[in-house]
N, C-alpha and C. Protein backbone atom coordinates (compact mmCIF):
# COMPACT_ATOMS: atom_id res chain seq x y z
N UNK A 1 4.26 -17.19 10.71
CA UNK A 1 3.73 -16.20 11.61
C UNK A 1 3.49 -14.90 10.84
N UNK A 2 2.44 -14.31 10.89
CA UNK A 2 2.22 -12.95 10.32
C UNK A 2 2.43 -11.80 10.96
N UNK A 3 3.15 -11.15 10.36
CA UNK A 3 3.73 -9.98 10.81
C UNK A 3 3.21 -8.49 10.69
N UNK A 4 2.53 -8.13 9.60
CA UNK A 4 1.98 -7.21 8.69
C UNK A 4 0.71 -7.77 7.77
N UNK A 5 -0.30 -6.65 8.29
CA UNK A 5 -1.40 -6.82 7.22
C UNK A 5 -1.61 -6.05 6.23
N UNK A 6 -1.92 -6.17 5.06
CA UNK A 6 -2.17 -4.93 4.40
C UNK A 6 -3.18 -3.98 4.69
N UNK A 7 -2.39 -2.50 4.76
CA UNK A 7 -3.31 -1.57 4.43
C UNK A 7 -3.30 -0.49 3.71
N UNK A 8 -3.83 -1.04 2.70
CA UNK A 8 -4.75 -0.41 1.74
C UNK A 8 -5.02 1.36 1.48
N UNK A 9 -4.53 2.41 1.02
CA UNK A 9 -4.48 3.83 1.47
C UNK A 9 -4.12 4.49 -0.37
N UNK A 10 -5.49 5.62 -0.73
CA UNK A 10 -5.57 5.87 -1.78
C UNK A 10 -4.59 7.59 -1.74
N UNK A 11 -3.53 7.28 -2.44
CA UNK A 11 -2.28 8.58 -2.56
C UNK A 11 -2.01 8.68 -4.00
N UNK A 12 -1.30 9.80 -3.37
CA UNK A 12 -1.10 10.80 -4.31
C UNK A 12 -0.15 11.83 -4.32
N UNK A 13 0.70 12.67 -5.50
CA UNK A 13 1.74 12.94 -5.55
C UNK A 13 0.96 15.00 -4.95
N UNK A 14 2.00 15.63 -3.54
CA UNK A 14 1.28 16.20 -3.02
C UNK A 14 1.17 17.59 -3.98
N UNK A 15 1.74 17.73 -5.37
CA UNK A 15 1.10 18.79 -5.99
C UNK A 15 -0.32 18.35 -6.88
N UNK A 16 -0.64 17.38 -6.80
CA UNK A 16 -1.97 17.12 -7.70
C UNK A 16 -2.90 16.84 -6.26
N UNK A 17 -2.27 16.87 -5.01
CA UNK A 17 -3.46 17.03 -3.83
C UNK A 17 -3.59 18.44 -3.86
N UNK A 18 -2.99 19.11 -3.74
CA UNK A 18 -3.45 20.42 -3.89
C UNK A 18 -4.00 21.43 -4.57
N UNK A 19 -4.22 20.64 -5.74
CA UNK A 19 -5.42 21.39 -6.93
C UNK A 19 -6.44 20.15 -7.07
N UNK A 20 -6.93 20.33 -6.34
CA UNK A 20 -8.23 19.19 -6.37
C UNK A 20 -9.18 18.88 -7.18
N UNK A 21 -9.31 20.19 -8.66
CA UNK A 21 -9.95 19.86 -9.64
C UNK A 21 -8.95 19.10 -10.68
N UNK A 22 -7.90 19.32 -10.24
CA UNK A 22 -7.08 18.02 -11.24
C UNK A 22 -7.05 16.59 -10.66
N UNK A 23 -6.86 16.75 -9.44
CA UNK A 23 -7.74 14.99 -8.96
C UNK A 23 -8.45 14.58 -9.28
N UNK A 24 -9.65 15.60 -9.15
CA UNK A 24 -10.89 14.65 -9.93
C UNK A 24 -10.69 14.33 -11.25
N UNK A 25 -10.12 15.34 -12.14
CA UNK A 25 -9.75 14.62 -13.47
C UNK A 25 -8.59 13.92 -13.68
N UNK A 26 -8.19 13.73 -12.48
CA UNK A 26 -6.71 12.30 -12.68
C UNK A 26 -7.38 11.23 -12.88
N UNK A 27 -6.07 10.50 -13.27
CA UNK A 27 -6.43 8.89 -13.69
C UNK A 27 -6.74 7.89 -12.31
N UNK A 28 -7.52 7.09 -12.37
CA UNK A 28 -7.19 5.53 -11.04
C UNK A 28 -6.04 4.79 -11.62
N UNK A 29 -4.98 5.29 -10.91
CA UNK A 29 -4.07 4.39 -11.63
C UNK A 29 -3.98 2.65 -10.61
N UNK A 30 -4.28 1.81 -11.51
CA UNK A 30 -4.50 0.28 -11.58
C UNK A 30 -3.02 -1.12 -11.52
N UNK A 31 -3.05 -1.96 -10.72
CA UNK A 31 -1.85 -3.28 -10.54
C UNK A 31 -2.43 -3.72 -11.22
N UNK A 32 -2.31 -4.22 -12.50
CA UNK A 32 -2.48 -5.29 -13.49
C UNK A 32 -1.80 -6.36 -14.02
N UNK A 33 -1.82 -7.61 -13.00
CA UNK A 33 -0.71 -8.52 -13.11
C UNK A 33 -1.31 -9.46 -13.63
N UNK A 34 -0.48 -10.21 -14.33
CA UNK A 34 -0.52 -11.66 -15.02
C UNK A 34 -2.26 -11.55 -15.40
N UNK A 35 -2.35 -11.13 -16.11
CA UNK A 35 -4.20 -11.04 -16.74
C UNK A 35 -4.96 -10.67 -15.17
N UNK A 36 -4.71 -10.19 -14.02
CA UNK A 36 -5.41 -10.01 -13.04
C UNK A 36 -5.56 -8.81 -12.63
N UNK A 37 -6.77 -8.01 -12.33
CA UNK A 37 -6.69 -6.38 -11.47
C UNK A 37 -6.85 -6.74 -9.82
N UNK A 38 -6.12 -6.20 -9.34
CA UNK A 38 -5.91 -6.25 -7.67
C UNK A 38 -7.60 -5.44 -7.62
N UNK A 39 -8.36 -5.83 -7.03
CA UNK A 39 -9.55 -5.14 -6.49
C UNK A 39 -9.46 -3.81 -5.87
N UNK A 40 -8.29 -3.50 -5.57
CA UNK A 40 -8.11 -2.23 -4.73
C UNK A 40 -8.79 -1.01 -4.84
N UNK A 41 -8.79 -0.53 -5.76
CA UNK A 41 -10.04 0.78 -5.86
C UNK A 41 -11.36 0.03 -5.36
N UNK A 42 -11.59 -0.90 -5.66
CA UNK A 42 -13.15 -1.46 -6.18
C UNK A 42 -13.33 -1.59 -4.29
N UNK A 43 -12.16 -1.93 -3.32
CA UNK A 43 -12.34 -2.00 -1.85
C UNK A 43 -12.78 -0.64 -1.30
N UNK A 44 -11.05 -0.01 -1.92
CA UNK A 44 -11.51 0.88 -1.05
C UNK A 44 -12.93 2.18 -1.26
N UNK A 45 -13.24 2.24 -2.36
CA UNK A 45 -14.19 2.90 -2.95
C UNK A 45 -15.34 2.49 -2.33
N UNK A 46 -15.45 1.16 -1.88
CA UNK A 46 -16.64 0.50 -1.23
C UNK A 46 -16.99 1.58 0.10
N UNK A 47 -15.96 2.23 0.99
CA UNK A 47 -15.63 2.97 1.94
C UNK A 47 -16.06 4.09 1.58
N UNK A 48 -15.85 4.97 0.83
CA UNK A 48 -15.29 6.24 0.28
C UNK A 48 -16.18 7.02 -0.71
N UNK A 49 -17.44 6.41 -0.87
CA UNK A 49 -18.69 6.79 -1.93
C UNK A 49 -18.92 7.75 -1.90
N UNK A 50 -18.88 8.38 -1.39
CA UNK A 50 -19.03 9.91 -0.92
C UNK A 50 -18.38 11.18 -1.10
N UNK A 51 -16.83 10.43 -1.44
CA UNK A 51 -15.55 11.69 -1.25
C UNK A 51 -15.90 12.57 -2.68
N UNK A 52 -16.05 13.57 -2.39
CA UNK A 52 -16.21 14.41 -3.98
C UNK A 52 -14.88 14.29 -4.66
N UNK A 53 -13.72 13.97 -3.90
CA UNK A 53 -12.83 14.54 -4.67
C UNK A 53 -11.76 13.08 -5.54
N UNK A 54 -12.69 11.80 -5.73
CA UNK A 54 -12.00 10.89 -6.10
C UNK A 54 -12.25 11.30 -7.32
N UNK A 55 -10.87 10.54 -8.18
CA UNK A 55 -10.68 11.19 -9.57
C UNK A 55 -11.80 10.18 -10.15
N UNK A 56 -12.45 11.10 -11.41
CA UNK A 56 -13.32 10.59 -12.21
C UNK A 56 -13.06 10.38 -13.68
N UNK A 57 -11.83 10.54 -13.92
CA UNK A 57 -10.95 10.25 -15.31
C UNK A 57 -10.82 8.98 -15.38
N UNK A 58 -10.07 8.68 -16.08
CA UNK A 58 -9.92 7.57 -16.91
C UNK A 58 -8.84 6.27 -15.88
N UNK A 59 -8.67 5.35 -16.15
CA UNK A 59 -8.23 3.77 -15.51
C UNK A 59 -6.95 4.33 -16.46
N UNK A 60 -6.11 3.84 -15.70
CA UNK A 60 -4.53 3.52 -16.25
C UNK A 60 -4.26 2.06 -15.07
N UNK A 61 -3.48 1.32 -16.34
CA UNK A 61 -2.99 -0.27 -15.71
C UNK A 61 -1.68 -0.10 -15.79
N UNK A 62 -0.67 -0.73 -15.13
CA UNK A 62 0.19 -0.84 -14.80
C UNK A 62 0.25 -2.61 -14.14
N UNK A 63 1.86 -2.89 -14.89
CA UNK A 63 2.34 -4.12 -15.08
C UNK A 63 2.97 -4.37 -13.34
N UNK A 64 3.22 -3.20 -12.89
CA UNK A 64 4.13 -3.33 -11.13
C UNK A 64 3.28 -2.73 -10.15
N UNK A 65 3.74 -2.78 -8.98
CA UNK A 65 2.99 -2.08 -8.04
C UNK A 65 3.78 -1.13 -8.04
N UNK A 66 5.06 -1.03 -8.60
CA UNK A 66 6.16 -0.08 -8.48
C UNK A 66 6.32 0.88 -9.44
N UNK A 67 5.38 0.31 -10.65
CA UNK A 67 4.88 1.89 -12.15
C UNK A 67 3.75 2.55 -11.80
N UNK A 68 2.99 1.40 -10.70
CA UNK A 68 1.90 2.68 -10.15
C UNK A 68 1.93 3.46 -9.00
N UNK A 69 3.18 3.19 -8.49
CA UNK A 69 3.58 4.13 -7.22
C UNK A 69 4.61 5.50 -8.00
N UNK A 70 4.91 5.07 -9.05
CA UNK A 70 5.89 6.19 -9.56
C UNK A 70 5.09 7.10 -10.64
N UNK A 71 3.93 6.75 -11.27
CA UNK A 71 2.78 7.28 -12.06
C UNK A 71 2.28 8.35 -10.76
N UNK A 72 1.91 7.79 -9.70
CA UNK A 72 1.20 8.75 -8.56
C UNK A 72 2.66 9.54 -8.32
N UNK A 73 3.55 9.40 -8.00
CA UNK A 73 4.35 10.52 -7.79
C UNK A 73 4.41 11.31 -8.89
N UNK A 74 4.28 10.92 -9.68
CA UNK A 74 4.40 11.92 -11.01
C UNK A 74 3.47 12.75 -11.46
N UNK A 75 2.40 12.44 -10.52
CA UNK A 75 1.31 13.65 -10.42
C UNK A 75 0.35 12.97 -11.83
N UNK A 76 0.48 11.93 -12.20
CA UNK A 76 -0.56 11.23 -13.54
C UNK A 76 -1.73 10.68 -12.95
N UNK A 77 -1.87 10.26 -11.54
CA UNK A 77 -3.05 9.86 -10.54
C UNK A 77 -3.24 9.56 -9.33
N UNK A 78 -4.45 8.95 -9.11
CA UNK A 78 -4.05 8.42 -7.48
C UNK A 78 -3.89 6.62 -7.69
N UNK A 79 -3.34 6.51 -6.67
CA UNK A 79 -3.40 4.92 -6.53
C UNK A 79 -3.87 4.57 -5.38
N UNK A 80 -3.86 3.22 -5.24
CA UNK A 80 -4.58 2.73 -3.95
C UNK A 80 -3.82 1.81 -3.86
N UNK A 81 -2.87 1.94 -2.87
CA UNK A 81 -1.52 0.93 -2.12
C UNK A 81 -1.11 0.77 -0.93
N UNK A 82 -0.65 -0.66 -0.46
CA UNK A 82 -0.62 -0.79 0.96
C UNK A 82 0.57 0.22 1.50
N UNK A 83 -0.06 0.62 3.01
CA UNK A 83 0.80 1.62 3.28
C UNK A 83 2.27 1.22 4.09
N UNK A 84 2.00 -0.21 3.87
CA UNK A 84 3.15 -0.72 4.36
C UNK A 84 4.53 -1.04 3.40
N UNK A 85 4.45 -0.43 2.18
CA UNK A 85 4.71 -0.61 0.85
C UNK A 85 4.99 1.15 0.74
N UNK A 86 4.99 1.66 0.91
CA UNK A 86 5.06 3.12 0.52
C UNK A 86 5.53 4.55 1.95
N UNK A 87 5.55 3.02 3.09
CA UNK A 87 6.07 4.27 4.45
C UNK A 87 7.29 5.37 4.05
N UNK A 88 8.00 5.04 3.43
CA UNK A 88 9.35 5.84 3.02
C UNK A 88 8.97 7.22 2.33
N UNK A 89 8.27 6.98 1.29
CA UNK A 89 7.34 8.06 0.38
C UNK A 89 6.32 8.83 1.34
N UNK A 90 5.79 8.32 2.05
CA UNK A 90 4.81 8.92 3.13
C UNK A 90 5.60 9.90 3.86
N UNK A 91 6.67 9.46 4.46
CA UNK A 91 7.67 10.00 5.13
C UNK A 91 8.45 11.27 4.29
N UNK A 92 8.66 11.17 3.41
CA UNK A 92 9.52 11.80 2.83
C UNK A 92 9.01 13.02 1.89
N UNK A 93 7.27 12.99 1.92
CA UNK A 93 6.45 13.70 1.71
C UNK A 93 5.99 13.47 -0.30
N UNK A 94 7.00 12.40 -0.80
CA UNK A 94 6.53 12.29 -2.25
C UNK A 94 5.10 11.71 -2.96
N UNK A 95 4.37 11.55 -1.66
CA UNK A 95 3.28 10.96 -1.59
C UNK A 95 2.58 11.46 -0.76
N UNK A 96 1.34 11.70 -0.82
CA UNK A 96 0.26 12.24 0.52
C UNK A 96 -0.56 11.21 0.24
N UNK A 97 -1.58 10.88 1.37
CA UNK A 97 -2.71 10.14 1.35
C UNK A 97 -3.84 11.56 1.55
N UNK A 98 -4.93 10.33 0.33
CA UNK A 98 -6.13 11.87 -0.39
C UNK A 98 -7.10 11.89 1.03
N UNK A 99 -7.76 10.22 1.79
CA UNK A 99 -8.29 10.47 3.05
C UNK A 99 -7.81 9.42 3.93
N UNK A 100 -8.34 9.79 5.22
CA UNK A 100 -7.94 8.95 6.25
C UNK A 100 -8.83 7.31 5.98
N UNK A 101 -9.52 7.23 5.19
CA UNK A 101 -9.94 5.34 4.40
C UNK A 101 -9.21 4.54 4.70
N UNK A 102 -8.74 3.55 5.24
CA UNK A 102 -7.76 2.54 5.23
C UNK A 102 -8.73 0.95 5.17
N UNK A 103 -8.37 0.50 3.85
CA UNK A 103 -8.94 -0.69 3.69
C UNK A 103 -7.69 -1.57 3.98
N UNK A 104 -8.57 -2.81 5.35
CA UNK A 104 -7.09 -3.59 5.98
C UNK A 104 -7.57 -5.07 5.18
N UNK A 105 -6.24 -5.47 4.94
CA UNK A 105 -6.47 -6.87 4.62
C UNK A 105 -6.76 -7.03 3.00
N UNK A 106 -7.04 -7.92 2.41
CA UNK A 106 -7.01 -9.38 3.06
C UNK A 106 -5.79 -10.20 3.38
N UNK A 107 -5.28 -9.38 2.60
CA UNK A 107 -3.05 -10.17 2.76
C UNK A 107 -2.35 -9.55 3.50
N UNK A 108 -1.64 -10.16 3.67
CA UNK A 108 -0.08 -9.70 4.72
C UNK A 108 0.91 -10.16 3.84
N UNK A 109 1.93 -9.87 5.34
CA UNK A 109 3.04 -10.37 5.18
C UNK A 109 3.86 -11.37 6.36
N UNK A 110 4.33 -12.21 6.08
CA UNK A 110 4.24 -13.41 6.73
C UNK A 110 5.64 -14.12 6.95
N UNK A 111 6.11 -15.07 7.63
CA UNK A 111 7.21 -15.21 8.05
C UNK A 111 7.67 -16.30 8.23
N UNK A 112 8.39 -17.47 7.36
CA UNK A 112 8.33 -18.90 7.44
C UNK A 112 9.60 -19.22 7.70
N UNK A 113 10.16 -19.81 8.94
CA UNK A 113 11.38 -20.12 9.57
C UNK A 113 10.75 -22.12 9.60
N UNK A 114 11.96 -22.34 8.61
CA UNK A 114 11.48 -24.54 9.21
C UNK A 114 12.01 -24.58 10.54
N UNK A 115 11.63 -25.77 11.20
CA UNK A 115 11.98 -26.31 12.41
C UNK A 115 13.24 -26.03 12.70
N UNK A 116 14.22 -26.60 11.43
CA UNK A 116 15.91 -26.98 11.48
C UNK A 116 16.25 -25.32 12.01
N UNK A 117 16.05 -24.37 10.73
CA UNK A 117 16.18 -22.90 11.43
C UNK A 117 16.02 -22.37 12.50
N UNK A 118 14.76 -22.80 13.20
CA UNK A 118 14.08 -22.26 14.45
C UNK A 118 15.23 -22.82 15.53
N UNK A 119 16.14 -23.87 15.97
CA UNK A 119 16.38 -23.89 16.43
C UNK A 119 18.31 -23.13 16.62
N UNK A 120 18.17 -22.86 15.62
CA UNK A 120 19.43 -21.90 15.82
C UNK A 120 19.20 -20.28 16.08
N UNK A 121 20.02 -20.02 16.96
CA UNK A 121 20.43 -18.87 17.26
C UNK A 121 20.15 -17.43 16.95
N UNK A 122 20.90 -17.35 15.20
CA UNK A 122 20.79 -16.05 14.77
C UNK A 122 19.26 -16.54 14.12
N UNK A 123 18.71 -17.23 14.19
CA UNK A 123 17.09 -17.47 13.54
C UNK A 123 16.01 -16.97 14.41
N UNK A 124 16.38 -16.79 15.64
CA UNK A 124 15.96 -16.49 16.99
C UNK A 124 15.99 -15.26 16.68
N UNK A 125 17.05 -14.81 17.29
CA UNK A 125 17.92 -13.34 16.95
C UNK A 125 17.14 -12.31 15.89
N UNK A 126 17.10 -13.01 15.03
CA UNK A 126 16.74 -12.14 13.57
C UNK A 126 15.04 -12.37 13.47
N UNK A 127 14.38 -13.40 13.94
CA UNK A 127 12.99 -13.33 14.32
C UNK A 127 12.55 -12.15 15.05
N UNK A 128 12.98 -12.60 16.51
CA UNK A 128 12.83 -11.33 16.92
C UNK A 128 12.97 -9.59 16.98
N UNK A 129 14.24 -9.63 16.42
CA UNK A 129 14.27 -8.32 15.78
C UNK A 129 13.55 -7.97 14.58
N UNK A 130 12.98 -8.92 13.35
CA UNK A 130 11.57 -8.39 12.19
C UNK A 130 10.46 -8.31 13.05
N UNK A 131 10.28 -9.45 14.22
CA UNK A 131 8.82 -8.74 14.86
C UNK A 131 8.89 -7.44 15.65
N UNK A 132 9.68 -6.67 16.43
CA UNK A 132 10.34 -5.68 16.99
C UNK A 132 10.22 -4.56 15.43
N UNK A 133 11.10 -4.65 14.66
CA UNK A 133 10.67 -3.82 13.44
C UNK A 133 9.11 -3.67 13.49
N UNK A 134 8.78 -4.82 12.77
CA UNK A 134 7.37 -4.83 12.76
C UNK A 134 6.33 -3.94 13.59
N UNK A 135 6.88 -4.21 14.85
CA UNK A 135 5.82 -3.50 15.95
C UNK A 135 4.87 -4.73 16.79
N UNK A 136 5.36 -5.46 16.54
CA UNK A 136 4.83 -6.60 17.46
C UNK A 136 5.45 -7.17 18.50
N UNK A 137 4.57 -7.85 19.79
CA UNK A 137 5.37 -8.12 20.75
C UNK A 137 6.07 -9.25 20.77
N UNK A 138 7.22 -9.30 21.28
CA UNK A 138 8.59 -10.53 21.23
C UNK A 138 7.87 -11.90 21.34
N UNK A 139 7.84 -12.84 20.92
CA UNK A 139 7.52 -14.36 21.27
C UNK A 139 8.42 -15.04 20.43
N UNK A 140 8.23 -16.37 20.67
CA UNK A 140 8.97 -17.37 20.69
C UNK A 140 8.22 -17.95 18.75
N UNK A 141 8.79 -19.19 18.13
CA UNK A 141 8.81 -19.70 17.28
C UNK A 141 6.88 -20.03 17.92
């Protein structure tokens, strides 16, 4: 059952939002896993052609989604990461989002209970309370 979709939201650490000629000369900082680039700029940019203020510097790659969330706090660029991945930072203000863009999809996050599980109790229990987290309404297996 899917719980969470991705969405997609280009941030940034909030003293390099606030000098906006250093944005534009920040880096795109890039997920570069196992020989693969996550498309993510290349989405959300599809949206966003327009924004004067996307950085026009240079690509930085990164091996985690977690060196390019700590590169953007560090004021080295923006990234483009699901915001379901970064609510805490959003919250806590170590991160701003540069616009309201939200590229949804194509992945989530998803929820695999076997049969044998489903029929016990705390499997119930604990289902329903991640969809409740989640923000979705209560149902059954």
């Amino acid at each position: 059952m899917q719980l969470l979709v991705e969405q997609h939201i280009a941030v940034c650490s909030p003293t390099l939002f606030e000098d906006r000629e250093a944005m534009r000369a920040s880096c795109l900082l890039h997920v570069f896993d196992k020989g693969v680039r996550f498309p993510l700029w290349e989405d959300w940019l599809a949206l966003e052609s327009d924004n004067p203020d996307i950085p026009s510097g240079t690509s930085m790659e990164f091996a985690t989604l977690e060196l390019a969330i700590q590169a953007a706090k560090n004021s080295v660029g923006v990234a483009v990461v699901d915001r379901n991945m970064i609510e805490y930072e959003l919250n806590a203000g170590s991160l701003v989002q540069i616009s309201p863009t939200t590229v949804v999809g194509p992945n989530g996050y998803w929820l695999e209970i076997s049969e044998e599980q489903q029929a016990k109790t705390r499997s119930v229990q604990f289902f329903r309370w991640l969809r409740g987290v989640a923000g979705l309404t209560a149902g059954a297996f």
